[in-house]
PDB file of N, CA and C in Angstrom:
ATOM      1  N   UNK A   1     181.109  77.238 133.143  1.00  0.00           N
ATOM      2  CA  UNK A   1     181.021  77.894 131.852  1.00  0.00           C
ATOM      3  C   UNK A   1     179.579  77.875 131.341  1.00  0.00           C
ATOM      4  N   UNK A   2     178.908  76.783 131.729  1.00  0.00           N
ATOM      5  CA  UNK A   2     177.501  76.549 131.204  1.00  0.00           C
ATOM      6  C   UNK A   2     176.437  77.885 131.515  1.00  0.00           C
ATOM      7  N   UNK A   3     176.973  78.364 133.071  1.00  0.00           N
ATOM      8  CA  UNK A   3     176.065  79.164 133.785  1.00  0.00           C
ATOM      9  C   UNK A   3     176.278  80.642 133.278  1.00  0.00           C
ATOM     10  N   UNK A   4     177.679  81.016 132.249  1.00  0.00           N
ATOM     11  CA  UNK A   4     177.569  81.810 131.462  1.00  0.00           C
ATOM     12  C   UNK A   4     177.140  82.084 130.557  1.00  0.00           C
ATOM     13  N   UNK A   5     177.181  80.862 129.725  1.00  0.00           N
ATOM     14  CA  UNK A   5     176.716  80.608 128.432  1.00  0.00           C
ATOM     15  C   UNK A   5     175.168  80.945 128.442  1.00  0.00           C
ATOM     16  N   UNK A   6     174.131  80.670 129.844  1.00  0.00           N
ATOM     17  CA  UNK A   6     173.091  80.774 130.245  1.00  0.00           C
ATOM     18  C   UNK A   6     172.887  82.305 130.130  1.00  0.00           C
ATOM     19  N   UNK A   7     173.639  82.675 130.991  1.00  0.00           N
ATOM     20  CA  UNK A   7     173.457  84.115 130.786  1.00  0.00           C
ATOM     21  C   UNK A   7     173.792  84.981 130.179  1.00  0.00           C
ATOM     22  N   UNK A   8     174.737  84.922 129.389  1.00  0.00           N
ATOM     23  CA  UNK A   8     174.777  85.617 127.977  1.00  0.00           C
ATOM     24  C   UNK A   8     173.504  85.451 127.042  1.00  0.00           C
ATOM     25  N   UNK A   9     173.070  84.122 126.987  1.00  0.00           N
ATOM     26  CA  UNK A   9     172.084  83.946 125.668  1.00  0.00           C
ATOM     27  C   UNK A   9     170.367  84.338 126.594  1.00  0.00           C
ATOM     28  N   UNK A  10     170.134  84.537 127.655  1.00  0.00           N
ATOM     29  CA  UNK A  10     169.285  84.467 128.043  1.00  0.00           C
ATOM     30  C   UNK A  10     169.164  85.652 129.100  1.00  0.00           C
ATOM     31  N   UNK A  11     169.244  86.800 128.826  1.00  0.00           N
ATOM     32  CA  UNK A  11     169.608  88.228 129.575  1.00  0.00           C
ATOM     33  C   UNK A  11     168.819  88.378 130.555  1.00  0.00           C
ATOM     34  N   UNK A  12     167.554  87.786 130.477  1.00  0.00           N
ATOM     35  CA  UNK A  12     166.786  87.830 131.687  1.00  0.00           C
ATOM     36  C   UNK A  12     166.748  86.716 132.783  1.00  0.00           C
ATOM     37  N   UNK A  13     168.001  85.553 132.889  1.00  0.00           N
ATOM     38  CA  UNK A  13     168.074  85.136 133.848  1.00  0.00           C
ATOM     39  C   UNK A  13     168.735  85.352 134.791  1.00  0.00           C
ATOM     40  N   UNK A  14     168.419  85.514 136.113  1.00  0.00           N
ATOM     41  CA  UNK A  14     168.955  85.739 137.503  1.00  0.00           C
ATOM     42  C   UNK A  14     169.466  85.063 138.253  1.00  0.00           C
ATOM     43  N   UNK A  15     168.809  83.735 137.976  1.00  0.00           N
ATOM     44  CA  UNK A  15     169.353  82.526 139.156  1.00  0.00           C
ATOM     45  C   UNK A  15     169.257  81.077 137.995  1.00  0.00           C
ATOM     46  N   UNK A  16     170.576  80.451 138.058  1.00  0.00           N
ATOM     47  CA  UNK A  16     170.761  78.978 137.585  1.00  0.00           C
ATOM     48  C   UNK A  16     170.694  78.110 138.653  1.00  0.00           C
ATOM     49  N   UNK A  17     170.453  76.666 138.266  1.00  0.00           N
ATOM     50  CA  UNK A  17     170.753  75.855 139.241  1.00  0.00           C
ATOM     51  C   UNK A  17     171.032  74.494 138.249  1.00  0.00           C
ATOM     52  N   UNK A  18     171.318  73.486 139.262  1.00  0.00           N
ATOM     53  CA  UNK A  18     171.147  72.248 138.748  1.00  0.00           C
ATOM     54  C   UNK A  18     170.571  71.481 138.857  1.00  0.00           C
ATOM     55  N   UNK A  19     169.681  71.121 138.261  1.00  0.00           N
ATOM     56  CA  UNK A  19     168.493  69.694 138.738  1.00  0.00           C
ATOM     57  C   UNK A  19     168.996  68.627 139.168  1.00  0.00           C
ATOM     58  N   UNK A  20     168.751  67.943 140.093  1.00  0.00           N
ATOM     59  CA  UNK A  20     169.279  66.506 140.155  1.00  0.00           C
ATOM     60  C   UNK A  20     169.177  65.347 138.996  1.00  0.00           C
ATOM     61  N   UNK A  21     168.913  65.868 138.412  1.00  0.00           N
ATOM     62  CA  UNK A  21     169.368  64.706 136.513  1.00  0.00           C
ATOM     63  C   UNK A  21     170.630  65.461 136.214  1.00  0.00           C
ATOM     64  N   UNK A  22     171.278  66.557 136.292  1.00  0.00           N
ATOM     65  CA  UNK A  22     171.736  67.193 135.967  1.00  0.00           C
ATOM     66  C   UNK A  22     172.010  68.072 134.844  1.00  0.00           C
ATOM     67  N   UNK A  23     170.624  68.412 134.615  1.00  0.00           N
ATOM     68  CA  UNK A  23     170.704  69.213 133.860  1.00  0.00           C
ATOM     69  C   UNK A  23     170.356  70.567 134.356  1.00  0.00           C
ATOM     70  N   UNK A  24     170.452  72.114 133.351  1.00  0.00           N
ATOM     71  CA  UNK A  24     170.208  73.174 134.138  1.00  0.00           C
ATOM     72  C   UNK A  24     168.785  73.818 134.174  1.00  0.00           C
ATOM     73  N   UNK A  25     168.504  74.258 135.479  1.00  0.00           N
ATOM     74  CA  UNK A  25     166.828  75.896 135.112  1.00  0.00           C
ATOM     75  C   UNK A  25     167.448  76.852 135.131  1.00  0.00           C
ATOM     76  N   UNK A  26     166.638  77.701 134.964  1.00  0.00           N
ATOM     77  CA  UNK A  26     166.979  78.995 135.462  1.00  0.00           C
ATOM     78  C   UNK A  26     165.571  79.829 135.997  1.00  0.00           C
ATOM     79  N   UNK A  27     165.714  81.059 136.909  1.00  0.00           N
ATOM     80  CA  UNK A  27     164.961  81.638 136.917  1.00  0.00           C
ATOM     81  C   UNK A  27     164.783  83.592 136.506  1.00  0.00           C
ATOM     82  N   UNK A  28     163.605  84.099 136.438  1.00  0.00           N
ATOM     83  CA  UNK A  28     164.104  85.174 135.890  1.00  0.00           C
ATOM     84  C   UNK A  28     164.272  86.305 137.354  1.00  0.00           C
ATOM     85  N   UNK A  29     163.726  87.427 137.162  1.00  0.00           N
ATOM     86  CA  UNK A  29     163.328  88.162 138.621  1.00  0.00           C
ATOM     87  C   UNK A  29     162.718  88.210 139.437  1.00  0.00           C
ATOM     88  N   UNK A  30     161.793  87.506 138.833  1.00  0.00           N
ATOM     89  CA  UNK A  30     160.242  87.413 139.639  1.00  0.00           C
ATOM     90  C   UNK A  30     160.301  86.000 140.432  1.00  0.00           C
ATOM     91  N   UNK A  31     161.193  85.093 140.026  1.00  0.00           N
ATOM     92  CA  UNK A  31     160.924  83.906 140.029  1.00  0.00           C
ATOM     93  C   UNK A  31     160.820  82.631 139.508  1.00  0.00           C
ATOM     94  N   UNK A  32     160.434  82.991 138.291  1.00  0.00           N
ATOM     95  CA  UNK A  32     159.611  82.544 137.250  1.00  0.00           C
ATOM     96  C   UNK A  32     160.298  81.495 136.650  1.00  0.00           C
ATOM     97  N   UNK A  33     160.300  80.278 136.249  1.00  0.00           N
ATOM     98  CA  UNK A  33     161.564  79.482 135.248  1.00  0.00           C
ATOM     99  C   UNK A  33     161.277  80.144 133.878  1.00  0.00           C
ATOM    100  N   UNK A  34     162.347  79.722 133.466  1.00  0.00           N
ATOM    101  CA  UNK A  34     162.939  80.424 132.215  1.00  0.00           C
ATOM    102  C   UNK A  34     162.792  79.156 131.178  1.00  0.00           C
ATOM    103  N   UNK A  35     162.188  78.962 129.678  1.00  0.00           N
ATOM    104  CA  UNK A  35     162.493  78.260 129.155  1.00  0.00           C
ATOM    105  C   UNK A  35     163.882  78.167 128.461  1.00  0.00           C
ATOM    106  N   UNK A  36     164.463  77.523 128.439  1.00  0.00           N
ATOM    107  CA  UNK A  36     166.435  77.604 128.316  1.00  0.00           C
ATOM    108  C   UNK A  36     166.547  77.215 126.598  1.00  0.00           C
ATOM    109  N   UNK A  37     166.983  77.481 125.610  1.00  0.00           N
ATOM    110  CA  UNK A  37     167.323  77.249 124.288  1.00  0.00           C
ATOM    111  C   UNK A  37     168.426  76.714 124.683  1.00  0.00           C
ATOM    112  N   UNK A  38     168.350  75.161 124.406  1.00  0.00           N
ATOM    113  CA  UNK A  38     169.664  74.438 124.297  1.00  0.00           C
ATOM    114  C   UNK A  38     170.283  74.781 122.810  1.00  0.00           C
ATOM    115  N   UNK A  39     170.276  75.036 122.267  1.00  0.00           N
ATOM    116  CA  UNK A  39     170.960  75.135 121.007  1.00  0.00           C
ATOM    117  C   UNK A  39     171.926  76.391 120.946  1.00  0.00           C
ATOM    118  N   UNK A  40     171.117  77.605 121.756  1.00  0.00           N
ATOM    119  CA  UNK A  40     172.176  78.897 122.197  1.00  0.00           C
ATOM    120  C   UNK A  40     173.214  78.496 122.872  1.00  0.00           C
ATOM    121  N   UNK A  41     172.546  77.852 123.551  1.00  0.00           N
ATOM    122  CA  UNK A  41     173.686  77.403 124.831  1.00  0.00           C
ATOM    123  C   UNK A  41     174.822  76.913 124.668  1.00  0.00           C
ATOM    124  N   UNK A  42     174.333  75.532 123.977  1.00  0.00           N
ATOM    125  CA  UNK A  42     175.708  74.852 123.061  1.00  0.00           C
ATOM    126  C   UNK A  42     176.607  75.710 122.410  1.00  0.00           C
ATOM    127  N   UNK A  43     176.047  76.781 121.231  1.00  0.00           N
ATOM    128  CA  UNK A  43     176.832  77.483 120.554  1.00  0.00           C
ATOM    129  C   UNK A  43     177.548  78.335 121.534  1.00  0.00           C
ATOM    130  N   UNK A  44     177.221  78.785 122.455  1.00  0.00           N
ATOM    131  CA  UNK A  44     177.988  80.235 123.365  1.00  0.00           C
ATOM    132  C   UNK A  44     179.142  79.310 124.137  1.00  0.00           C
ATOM    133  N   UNK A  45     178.668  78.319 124.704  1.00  0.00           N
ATOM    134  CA  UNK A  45     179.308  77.058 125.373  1.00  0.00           C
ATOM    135  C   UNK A  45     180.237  77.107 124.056  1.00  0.00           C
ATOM    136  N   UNK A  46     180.469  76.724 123.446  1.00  0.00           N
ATOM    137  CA  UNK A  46     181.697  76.469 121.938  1.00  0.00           C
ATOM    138  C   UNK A  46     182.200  77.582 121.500  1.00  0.00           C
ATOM    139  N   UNK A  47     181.918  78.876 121.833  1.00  0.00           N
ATOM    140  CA  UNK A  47     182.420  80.049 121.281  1.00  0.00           C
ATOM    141  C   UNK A  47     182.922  80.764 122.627  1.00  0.00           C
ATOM    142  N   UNK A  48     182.831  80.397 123.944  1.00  0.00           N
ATOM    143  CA  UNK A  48     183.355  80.664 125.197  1.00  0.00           C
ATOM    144  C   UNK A  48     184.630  79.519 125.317  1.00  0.00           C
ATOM    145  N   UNK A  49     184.530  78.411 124.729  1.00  0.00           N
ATOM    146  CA  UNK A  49     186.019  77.765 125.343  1.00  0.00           C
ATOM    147  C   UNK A  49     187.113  77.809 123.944  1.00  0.00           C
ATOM    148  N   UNK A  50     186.220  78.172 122.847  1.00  0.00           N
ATOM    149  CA  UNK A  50     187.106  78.492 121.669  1.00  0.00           C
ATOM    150  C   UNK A  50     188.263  80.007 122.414  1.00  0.00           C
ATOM    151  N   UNK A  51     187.319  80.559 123.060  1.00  0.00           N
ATOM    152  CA  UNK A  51     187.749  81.877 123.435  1.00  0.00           C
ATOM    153  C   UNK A  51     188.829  81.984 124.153  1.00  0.00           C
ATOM    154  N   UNK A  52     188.535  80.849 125.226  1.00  0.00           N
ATOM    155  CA  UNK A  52     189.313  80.508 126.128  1.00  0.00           C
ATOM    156  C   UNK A  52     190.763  79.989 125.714  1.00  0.00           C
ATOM    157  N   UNK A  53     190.258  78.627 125.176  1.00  0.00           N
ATOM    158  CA  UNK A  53     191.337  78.044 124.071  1.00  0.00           C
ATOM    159  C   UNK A  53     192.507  78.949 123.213  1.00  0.00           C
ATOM    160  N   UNK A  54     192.052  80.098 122.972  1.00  0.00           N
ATOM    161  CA  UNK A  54     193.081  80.606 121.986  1.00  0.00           C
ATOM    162  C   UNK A  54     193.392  82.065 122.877  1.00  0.00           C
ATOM    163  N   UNK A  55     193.118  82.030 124.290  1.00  0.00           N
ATOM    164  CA  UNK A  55     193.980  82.922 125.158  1.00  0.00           C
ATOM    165  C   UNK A  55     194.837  81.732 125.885  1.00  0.00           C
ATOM    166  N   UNK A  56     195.351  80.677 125.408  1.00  0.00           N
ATOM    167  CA  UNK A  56     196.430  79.575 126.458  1.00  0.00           C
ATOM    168  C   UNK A  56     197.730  80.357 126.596  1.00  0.00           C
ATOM    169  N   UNK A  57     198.042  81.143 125.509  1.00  0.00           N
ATOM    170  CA  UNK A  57     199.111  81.458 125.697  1.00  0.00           C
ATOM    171  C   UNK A  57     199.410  82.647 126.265  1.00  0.00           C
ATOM    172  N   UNK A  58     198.607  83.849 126.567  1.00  0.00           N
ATOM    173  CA  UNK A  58     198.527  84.921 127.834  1.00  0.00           C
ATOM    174  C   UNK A  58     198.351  83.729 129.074  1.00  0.00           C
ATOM    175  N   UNK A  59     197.755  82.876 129.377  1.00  0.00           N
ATOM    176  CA  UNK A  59     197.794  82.317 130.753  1.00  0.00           C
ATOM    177  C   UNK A  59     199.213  81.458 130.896  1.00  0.00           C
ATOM    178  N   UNK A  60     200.022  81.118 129.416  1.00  0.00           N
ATOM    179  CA  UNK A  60     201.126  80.474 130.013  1.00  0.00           C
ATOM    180  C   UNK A  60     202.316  81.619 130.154  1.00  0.00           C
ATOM    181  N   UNK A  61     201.800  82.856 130.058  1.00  0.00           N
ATOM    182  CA  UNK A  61     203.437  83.303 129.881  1.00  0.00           C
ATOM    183  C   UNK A  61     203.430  83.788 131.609  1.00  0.00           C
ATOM    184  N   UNK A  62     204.737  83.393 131.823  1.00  0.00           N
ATOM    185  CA  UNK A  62     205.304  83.845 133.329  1.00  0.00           C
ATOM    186  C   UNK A  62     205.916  85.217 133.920  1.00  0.00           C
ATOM    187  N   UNK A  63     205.957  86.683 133.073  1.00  0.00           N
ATOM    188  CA  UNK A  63     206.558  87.472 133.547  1.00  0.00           C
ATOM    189  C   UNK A  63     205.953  87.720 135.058  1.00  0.00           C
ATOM    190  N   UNK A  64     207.014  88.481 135.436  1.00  0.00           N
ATOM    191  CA  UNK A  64     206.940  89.191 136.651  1.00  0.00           C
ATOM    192  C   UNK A  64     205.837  90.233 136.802  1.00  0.00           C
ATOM    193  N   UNK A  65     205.690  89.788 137.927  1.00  0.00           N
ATOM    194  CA  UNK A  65     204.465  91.107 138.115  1.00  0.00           C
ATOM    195  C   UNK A  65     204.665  92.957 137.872  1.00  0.00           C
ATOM    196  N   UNK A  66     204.026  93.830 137.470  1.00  0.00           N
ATOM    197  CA  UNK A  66     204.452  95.036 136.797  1.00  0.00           C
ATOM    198  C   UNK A  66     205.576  95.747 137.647  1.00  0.00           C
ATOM    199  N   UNK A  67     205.133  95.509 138.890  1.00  0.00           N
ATOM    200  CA  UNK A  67     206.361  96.461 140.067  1.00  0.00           C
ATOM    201  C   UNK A  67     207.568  96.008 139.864  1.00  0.00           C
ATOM    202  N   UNK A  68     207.606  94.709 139.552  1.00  0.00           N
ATOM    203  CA  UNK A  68     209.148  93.815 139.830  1.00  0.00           C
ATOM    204  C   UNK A  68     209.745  94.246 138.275  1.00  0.00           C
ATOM    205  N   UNK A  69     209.054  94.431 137.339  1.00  0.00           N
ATOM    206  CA  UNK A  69     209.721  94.528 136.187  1.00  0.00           C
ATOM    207  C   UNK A  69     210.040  96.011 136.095  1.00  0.00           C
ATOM    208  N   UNK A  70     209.290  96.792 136.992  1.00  0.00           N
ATOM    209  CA  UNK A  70     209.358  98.839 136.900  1.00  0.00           C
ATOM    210  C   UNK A  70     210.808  98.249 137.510  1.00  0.00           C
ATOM    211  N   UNK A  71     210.886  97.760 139.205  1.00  0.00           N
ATOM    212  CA  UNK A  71     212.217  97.930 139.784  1.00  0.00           C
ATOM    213  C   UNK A  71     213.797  97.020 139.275  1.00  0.00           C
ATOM    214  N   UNK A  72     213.294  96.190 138.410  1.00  0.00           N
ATOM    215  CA  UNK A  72     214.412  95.547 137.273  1.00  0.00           C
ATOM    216  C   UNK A  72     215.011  96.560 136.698  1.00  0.00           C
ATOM    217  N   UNK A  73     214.206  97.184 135.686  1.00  0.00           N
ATOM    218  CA  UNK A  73     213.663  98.293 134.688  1.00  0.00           C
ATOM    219  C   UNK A  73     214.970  99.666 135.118  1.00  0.00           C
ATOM    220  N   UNK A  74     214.737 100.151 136.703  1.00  0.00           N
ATOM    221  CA  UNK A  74     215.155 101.515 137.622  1.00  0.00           C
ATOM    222  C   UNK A  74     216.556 100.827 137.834  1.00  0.00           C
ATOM    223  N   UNK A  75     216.774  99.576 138.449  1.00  0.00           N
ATOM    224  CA  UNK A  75     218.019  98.625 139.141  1.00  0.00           C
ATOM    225  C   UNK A  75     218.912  98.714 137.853  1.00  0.00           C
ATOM    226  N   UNK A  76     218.985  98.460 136.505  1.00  0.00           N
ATOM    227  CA  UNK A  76     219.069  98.432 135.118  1.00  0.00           C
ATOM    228  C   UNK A  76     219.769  99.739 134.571  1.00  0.00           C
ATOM    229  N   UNK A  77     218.959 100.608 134.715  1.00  0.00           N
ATOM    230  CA  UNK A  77     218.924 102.778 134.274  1.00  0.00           C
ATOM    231  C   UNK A  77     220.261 102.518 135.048  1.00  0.00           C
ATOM    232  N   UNK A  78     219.906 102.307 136.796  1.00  0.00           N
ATOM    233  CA  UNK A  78     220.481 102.966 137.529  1.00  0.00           C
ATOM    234  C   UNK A  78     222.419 102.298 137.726  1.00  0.00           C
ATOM    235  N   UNK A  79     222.399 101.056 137.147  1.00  0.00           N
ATOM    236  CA  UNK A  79     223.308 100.399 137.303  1.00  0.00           C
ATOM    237  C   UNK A  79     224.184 101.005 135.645  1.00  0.00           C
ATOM    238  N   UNK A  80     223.398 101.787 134.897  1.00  0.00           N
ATOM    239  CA  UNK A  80     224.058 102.263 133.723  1.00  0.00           C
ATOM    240  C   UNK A  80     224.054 101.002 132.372  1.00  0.00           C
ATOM    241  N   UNK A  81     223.127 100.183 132.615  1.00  0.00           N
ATOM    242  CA  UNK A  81     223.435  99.146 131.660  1.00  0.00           C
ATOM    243  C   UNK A  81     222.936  99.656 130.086  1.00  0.00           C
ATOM    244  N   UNK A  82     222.129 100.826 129.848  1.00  0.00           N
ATOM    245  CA  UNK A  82     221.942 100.915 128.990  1.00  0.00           C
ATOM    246  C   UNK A  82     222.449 102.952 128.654  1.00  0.00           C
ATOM    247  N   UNK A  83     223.686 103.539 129.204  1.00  0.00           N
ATOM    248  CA  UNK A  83     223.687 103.977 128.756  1.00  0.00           C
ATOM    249  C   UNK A  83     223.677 105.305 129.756  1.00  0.00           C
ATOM    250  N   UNK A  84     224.719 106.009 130.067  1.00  0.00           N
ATOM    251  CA  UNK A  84     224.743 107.188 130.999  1.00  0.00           C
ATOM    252  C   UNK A  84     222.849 108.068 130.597  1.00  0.00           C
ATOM    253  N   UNK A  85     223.025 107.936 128.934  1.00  0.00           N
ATOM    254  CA  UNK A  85     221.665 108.983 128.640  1.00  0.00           C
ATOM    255  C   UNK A  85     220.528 108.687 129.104  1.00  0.00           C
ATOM    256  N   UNK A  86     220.264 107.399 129.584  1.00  0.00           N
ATOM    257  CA  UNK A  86     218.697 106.827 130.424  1.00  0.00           C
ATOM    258  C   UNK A  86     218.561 107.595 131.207  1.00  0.00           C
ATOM    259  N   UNK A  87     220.030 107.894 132.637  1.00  0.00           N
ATOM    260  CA  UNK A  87     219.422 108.526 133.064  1.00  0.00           C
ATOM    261  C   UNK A  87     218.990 109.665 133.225  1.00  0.00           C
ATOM    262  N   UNK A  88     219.087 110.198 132.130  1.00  0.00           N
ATOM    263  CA  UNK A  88     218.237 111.888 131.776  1.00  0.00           C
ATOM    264  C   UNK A  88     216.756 111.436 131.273  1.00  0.00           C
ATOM    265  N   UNK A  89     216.313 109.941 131.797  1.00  0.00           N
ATOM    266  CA  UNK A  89     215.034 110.079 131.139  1.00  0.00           C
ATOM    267  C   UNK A  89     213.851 110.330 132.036  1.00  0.00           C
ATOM    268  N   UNK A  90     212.590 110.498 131.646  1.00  0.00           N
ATOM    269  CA  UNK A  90     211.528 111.016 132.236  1.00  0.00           C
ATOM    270  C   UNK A  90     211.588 109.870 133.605  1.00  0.00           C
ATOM    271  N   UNK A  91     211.620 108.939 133.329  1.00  0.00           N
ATOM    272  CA  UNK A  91     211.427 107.732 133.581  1.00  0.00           C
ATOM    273  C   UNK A  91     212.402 107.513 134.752  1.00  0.00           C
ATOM    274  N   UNK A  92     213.532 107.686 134.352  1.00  0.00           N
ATOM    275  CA  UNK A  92     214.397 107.396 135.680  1.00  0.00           C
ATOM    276  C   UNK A  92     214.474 108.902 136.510  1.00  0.00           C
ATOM    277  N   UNK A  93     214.796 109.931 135.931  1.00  0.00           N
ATOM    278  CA  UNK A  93     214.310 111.364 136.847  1.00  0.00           C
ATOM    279  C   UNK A  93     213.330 111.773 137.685  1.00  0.00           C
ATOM    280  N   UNK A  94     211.991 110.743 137.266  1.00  0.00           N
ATOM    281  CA  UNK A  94     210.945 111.092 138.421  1.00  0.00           C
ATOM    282  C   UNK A  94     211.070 109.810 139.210  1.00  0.00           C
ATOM    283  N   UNK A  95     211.487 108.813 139.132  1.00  0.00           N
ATOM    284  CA  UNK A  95     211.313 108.048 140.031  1.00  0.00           C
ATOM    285  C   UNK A  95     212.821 107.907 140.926  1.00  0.00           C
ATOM    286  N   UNK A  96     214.263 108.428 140.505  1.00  0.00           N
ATOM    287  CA  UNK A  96     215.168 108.856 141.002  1.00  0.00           C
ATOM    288  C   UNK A  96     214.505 109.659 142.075  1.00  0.00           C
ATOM    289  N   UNK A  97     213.792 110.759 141.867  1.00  0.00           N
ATOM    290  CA  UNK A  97     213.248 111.885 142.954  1.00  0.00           C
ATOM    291  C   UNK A  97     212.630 111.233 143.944  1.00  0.00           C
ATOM    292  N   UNK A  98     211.862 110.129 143.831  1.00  0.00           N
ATOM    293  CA  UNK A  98     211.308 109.534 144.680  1.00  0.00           C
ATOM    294  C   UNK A  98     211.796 108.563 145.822  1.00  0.00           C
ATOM    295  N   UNK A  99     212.842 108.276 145.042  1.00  0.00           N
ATOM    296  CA  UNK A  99     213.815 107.528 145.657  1.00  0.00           C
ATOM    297  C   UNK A  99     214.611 108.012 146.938  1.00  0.00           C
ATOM    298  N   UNK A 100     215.016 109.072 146.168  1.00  0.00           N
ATOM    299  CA  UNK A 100     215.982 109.883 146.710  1.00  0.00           C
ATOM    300  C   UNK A 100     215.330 110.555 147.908  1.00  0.00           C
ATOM    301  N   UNK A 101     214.106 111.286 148.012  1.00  0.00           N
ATOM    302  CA  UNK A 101     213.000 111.933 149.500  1.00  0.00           C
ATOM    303  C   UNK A 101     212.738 111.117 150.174  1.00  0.00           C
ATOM    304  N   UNK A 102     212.500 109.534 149.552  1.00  0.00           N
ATOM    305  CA  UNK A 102     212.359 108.253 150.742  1.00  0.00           C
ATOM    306  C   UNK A 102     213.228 107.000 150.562  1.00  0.00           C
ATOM    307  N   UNK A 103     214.085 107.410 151.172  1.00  0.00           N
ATOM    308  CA  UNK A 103     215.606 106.458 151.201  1.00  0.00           C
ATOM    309  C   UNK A 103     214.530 104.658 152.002  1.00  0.00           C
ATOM    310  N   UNK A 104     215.909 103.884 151.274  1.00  0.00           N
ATOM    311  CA  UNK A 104     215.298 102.556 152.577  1.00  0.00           C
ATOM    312  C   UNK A 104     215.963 102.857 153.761  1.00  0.00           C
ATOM    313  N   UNK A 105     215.400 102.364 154.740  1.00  0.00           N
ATOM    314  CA  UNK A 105     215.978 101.828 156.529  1.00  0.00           C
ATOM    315  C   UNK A 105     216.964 102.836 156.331  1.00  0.00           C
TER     316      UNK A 105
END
């Protein structure tokens, strides 16, 4: 996260590393070290895991991946659970067609 925080606040760096104290350089295009503003850093560093922090709950939710929920979705139309009129919908009519020109096995 640090090596972002680097490069967000510091647009002209190209290459980070880590010193063996462990702290960070950077360099620009040419080469050149970069003097680093620890104080940007910190703040972008705190406004990148705030960021992070308050997306926990898009990374905890578990749905199914988009295909599995389209073929739930078609399995659903097609089984009539919601209703003979679904399947007059856009939705199940073009992908009925598709179905139907490429059968399984």
């Amino acid at each position: 996260m640090i090596d972002i925080a680097i490069r967000n606040t510091h647009s002209f760096v190209v290459t980070t590393y880590v010193n063996t104290d462990g702290t960070y350089s950077a360099l620009d295009n040419d080469g050149n070290a970069v003097t680093l503003d620890q104080s940007l850093i910190t703040a972008e560093v705190n406004r990148l895991q705030t960021e992070y922090d308050n997306n926990q709950y898009q990374r905890d939710r578990n749905y199914a991946p988009t295909g599995d929920q389209l073929d739930m979705l078609w399995h659903s139309i097609d089984a009539g659970e919601f209703g003979d009129t679904a399947k007059q919908s856009e939705f199940y009519t073009a992908n009925k067609a598709v179905k139907d020109a490429n059968p399984k096995g």
